[in-house]
Protein backbone atom coordinates (compact mmCIF):
# COMPACT_ATOMS: atom_id res chain seq x y z
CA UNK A 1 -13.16 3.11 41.73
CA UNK A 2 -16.14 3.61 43.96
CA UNK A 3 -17.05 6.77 45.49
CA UNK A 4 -20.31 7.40 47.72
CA UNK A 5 -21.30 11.17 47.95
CA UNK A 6 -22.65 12.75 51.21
CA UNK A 7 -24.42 15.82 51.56
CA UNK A 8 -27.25 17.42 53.95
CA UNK A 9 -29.98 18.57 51.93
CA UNK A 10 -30.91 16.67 48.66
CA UNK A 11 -32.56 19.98 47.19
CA UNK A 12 -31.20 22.85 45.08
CA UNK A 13 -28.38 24.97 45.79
CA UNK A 14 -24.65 25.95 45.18
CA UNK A 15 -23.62 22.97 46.75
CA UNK A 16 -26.09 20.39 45.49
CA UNK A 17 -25.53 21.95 41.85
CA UNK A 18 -21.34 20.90 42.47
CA UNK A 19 -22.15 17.40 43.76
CA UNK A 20 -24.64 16.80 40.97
CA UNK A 21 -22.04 17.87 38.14
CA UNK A 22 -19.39 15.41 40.14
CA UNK A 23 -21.49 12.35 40.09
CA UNK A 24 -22.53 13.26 36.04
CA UNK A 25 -18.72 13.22 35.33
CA UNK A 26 -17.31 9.72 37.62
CA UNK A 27 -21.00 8.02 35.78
CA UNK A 28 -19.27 8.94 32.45
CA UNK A 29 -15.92 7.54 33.79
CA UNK A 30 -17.53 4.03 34.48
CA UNK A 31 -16.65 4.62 38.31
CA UNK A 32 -19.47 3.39 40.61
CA UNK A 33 -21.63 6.04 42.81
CA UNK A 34 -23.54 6.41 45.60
CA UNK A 35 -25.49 9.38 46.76
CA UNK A 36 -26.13 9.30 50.95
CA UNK A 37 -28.31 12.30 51.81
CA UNK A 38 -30.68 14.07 54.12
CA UNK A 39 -33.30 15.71 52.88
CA UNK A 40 -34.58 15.05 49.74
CA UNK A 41 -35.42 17.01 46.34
CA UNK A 42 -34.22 18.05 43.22
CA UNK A 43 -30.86 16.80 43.58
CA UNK A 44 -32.41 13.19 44.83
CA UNK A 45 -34.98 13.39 41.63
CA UNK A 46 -32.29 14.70 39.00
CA UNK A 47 -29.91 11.57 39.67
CA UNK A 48 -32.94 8.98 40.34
CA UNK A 49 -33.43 10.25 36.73
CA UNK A 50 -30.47 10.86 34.95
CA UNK A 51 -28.35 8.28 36.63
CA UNK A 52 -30.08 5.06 37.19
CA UNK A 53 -27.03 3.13 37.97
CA UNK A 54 -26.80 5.34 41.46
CA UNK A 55 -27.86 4.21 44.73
CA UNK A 56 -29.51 6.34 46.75
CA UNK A 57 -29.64 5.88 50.49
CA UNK A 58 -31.99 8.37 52.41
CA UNK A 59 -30.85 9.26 55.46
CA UNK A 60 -33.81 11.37 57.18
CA UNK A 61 -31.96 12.15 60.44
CA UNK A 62 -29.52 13.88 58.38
CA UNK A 63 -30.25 17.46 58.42
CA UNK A 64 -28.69 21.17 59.19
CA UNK A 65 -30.35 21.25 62.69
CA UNK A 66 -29.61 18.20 64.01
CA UNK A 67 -30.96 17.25 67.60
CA UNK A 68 -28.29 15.91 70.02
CA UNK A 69 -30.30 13.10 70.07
CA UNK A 70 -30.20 12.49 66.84
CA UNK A 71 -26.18 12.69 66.63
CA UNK A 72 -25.54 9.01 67.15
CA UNK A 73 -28.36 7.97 65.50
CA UNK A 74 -27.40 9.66 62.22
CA UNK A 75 -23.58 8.68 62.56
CA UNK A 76 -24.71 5.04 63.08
CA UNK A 77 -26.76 5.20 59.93
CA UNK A 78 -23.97 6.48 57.80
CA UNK A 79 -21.38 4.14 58.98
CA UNK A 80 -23.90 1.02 58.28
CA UNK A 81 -24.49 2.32 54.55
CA UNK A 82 -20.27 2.85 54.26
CA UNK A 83 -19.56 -0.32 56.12
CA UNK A 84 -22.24 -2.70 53.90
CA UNK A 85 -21.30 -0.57 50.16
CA UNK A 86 -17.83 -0.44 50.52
CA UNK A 87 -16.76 2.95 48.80
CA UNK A 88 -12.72 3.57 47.92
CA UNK A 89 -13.66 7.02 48.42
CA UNK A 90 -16.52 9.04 50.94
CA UNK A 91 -16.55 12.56 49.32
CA UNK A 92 -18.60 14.50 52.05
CA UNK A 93 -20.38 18.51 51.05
CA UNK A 94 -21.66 20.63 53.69
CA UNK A 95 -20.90 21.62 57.52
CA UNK A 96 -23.00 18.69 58.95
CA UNK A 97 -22.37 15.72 56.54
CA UNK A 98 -18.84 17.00 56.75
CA UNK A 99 -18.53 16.59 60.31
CA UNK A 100 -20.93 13.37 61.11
CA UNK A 101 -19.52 11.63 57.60
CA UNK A 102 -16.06 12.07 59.03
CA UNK A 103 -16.70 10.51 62.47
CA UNK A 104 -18.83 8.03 60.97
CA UNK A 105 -15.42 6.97 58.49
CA UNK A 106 -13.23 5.99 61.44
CA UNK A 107 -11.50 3.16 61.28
CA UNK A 108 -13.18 2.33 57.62
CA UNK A 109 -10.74 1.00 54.85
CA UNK A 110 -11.72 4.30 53.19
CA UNK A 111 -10.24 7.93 51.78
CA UNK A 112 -12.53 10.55 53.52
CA UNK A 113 -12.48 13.94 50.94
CA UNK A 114 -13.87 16.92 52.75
CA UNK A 115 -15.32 20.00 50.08
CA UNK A 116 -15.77 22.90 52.11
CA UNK A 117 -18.33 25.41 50.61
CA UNK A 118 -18.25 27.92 53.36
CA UNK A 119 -16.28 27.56 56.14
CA UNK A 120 -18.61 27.06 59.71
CA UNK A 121 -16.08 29.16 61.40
CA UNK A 122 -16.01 32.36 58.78
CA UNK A 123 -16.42 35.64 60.33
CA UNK A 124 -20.31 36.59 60.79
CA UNK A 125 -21.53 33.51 62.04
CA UNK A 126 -20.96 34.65 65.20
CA UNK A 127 -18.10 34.14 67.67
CA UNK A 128 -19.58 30.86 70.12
CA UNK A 129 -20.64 29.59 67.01
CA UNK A 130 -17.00 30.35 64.91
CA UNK A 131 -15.07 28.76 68.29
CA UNK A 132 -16.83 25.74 68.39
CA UNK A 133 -16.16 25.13 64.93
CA UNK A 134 -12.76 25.54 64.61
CA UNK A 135 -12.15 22.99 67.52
CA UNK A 136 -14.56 20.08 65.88
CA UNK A 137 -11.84 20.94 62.76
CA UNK A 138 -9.30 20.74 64.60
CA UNK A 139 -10.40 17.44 65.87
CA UNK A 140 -11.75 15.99 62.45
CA UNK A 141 -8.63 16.86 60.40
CA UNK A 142 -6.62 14.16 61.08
CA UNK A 143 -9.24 12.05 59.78
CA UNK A 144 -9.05 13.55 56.80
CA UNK A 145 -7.37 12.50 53.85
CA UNK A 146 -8.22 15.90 52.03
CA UNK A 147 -9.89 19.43 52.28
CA UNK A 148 -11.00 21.03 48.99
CA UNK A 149 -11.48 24.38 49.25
CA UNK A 150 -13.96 26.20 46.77
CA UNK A 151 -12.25 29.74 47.51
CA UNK A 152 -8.97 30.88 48.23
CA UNK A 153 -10.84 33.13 51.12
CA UNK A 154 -11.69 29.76 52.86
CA UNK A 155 -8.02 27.77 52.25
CA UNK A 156 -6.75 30.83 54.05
CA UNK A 157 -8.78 30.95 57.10
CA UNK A 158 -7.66 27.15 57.59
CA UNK A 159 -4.36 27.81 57.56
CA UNK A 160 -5.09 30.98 59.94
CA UNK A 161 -7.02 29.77 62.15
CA UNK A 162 -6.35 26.30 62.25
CA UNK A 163 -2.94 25.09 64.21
CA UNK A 164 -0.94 22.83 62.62
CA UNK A 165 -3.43 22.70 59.32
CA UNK A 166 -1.33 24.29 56.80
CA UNK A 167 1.49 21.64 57.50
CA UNK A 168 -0.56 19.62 57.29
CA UNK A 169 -0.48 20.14 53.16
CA UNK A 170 -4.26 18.73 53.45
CA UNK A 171 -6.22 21.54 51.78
CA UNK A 172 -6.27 22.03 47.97
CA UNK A 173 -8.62 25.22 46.13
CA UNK A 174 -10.49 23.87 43.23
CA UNK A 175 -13.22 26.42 42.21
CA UNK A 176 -16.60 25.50 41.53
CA UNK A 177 -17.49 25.35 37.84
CA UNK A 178 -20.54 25.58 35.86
CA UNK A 179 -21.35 24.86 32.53
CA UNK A 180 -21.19 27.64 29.29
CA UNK A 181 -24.87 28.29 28.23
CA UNK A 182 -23.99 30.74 25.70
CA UNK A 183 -22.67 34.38 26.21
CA UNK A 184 -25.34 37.05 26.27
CA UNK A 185 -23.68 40.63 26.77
CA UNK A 186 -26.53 42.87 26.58
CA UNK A 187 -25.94 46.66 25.74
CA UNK A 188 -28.62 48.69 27.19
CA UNK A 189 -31.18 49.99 24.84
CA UNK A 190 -33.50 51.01 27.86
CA UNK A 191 -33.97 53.89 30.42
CA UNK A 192 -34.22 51.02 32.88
CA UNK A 193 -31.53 49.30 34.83
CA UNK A 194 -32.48 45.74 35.29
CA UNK A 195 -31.03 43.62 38.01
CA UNK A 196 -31.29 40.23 38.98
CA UNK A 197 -30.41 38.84 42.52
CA UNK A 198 -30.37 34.66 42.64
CA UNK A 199 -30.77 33.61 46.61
CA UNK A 200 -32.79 32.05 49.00
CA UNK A 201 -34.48 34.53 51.47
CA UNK A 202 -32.48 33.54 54.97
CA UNK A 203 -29.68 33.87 56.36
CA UNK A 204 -26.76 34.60 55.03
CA UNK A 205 -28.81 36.68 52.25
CA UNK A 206 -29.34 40.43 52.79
CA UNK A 207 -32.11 40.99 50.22
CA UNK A 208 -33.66 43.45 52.21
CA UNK A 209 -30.92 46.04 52.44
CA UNK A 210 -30.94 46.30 48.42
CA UNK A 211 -34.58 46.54 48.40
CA UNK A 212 -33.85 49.60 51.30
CA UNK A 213 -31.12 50.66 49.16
CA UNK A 214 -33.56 51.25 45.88
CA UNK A 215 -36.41 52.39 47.58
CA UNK A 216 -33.96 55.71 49.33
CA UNK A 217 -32.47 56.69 46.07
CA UNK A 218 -32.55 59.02 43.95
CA UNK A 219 -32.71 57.09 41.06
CA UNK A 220 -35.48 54.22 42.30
CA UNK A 221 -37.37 55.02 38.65
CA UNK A 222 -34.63 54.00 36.91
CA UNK A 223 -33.84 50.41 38.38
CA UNK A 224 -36.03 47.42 38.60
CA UNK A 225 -35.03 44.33 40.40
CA UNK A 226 -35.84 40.72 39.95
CA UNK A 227 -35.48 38.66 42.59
CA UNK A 228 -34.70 34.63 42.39
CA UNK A 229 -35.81 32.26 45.42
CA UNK A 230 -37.74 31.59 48.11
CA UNK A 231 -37.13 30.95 51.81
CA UNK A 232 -38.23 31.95 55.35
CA UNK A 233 -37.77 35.77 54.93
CA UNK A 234 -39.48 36.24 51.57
CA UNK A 235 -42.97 37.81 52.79
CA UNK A 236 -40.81 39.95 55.12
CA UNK A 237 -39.13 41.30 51.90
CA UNK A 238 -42.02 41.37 49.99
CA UNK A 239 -43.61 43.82 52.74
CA UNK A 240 -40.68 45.65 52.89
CA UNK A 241 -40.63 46.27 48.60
CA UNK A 242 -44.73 47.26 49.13
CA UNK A 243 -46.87 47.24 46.33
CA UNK A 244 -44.35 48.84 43.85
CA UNK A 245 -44.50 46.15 41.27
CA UNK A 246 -42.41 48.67 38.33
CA UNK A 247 -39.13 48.47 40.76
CA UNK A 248 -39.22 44.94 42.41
CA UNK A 249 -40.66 41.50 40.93
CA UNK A 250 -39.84 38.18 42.97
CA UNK A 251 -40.14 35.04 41.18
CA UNK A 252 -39.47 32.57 43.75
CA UNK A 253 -37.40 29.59 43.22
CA UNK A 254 -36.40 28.58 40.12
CA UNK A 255 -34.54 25.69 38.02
CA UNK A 256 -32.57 27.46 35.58
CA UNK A 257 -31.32 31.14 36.89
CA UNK A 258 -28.91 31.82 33.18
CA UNK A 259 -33.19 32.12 31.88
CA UNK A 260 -33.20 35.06 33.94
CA UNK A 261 -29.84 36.27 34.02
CA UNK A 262 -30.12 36.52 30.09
CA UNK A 263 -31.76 39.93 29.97
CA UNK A 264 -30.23 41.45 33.03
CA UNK A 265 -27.97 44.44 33.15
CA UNK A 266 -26.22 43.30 35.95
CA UNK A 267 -26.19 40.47 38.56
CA UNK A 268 -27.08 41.29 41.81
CA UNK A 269 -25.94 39.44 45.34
CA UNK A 270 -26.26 41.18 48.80
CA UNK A 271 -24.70 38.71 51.35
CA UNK A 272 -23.58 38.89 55.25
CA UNK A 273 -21.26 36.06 54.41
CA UNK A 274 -20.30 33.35 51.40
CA UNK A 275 -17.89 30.80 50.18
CA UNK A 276 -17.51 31.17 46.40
CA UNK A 277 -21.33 31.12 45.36
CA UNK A 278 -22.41 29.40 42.69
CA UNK A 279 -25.23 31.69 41.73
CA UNK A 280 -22.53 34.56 41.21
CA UNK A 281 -20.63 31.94 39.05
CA UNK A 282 -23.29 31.32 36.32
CA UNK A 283 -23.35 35.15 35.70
CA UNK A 284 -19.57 35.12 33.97
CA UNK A 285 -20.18 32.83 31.49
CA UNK A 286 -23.15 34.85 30.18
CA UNK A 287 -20.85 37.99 30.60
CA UNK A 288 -22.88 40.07 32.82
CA UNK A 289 -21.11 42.70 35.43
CA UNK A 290 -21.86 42.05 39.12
CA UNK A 291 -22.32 43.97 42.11
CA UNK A 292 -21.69 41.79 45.38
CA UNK A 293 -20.98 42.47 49.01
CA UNK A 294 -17.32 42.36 49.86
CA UNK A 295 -17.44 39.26 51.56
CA UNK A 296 -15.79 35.76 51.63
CA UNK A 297 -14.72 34.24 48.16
CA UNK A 298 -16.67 36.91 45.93
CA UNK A 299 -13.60 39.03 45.58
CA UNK A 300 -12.14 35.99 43.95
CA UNK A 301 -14.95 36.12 41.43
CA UNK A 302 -15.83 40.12 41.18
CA UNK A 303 -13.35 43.08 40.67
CA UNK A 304 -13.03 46.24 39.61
CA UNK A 305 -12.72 44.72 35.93
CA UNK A 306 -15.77 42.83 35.85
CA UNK A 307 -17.68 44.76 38.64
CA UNK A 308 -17.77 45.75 41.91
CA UNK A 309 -17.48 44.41 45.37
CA UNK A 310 -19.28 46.98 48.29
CA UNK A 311 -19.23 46.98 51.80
CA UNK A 312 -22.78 46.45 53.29
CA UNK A 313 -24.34 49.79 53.32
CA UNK A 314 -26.88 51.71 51.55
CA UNK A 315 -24.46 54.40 50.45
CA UNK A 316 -21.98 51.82 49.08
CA UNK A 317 -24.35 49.90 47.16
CA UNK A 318 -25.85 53.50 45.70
CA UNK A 319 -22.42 54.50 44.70
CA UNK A 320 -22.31 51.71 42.75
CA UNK A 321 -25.04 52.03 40.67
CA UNK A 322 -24.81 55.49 40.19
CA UNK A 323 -21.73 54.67 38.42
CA UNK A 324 -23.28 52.50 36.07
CA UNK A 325 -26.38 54.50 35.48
CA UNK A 326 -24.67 57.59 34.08
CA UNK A 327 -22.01 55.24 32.39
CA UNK A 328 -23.38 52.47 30.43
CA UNK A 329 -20.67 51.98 28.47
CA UNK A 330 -18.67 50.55 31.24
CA UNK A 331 -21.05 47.62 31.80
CA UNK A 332 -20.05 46.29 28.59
CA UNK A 333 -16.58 46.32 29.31
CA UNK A 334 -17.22 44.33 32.73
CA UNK A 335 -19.31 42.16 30.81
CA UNK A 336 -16.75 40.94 28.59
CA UNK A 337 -14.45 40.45 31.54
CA UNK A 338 -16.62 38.17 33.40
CA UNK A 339 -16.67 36.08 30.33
CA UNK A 340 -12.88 35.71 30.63
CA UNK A 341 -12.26 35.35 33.67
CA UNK A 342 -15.26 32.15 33.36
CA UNK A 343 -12.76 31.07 30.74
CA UNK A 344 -10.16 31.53 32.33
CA UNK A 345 -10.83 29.56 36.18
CA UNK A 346 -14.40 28.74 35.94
CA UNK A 347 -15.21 26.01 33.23
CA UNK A 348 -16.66 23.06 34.79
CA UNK A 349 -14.67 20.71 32.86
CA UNK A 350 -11.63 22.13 34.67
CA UNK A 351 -13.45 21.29 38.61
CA UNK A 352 -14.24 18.21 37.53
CA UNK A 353 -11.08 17.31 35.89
CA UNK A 354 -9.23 18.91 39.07
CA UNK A 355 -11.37 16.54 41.22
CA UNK A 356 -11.03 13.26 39.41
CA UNK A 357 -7.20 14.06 39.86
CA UNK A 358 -7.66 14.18 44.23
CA UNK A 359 -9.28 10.85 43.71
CA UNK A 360 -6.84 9.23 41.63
CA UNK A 361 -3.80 10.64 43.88
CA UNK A 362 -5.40 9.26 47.35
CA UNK A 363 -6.00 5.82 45.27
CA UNK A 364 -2.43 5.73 44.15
């Protein structure tokens, strides 16, 4: 079996992390793989690396803001590389190689699998950009073979919002997984609460309303906050924590976040909108609590036994933390939940197992 991998950006991410752990397991499975991408990085590097045996094929028109100009251009390169390699299977990651990979697969002797990390249409994108989206799905699904969903959230907007999709019996929810680097509960021994937020600084992320959050409470002596990442809107936050270097610490991006996670209290991630993030995911295994906002997939990843989801305000996200700072003894309780509910849905061995099975249905 052959299977050629498409995805946008070629960096780091929740999405490049998934695709990287997919081609590691169909390279142990003696299946050939091919990586088509965008933008290149630590994904590209990582399976130049680790995976000789992979073709790459750089596809620098390929990116998240595509000119129209570009459109053909791009969907003319991808068909070429499908058309001269030959793939059983085109597994395509992210909004734009999801779309273009799709058009680009008509008429191919090929199984097109869609992974859909976030839907384009979820609420908070905005609604021009939500109604244009569902109608390019709407027009893509047929050529489709199938839609893996990585949240339950994002399998039921589809069948929502989508006429005709959940007939359709296209979609399947396999969760993202990530592997077990140990389990570090950590029982406080400190006046200080540490947390530890793993994002890039754009949009979706809401770093800046925790930072707000800290810096109007009472208790703003008694928390300190590492943040994970870089991005467009880091100096912005960075003006916005000042100069007080006891509360806030940003470390910018970073290969390993579990390094980081180790010693925190509690896992941090202030969103406007998600699909099932990754960076959320690596906390369970470690057993660490969370405190997310209430958005997307994260309920299917934090509740009241391992944490808490909040809406997006100040006062919520206070509430929260007051809890925990004049009850310590219920972080270690969350802590050990996270750790079973990893166990329980989370192990990557079961997402890649779940995903070898989609291939070897469509191959019959």
């Amino acid at each position: 079996m052959k299977i050629a991998y498409v995805i946008t950006k070629g960096t780091w991410g929740g999405a490049q992390s998934h695709v990287f752990s997919l081609i590691k397991d169909q390279v142990a499975r003696k299946n050939d793989v091919e990586l088509i991408v965008g933008q290149c990085g630590r994904l590209v590097d990582d399976v130049i690396k680790n995976f000789p045996q992979v073709n790459v094929y750089p596809v620098e028109t390929l990116t998240n803001n595509l000119r129209p100009d570009k459109v053909l251009i791009t969907i003319s390169k991808i068909r070429k590389i499908l058309k001269q390699s030959k793939p059983d299977i085109v597994h395509l990651h992210s909004t734009v190689a999801g779309t273009l990979g799709r058009i680009a697969s008509i008429g191919l002797n090929l199984r097109v699998v869609f992974t859909v990390h976030g839907s384009s249409f979820t609420p908070g994108v905005g609604r021009k950009r939500e109604r244009f989206a569902r109608i390019v799905e709407q027009i893509l699904v047929p050529f489709t073979d199938r839609i893996i969903f990585v949240s339950r959230f994002d399998q039921n907007l589809w069948n929502t919002q989508l006429k005709g999709f959940k007939k359709s019996d296209k979609g399947i929810v396999i969760y993202n997984g990530v592997e077990d680097k140990g389990y570090f509960p950590k029982v406080r021994n400190t006046d200080i609460l540490e947390l530890c937020m793993a994002a890039r600084f754009s949009s979706p992320k809401n770093q800046e309303l925790l930072i707000n959050t800290i810096k109007n409470s009472s208790f703003s002596n008694q928390v300190h906050v590492t943040f994970l990442g870089d991005g467009k809107l880091l100096k912005e936050c960075k003006k916005v924590a000042g100069s007080n270097n006891s509360t806030f610490s940003f470390v910018g991006a970073v290969e390993d976040v579990s390094k980081y996670y180790e010693s925190a209290d509690i896992v941090m991630l202030i969103s406007n909108f998600e699909g099932l993030p990754i960076s959320l995911i690596e906390a369970l295994p470690l057993g660490k609590p969370i405190i997310a906002s209430n958005v997307g997939g994260i309920p299917e990843i934090v509740s009241a036994d391992n944490g808490f989801c909040v809406d997006n305000t100040q006062e919520a996200i206070k509430r929260c933390l007051e809890k925990v700072i004049s009850n310590p003894k219920l972080l270690e309780k969350m802590g050990e939940n996270s750790r079973m509910l990893y166990e329980k849905d989370f192990e990557i061995q079961k997402m890649v197992n779940k995903t070898n099975n989609v291939y070897k249905e469509l191959m019959g």
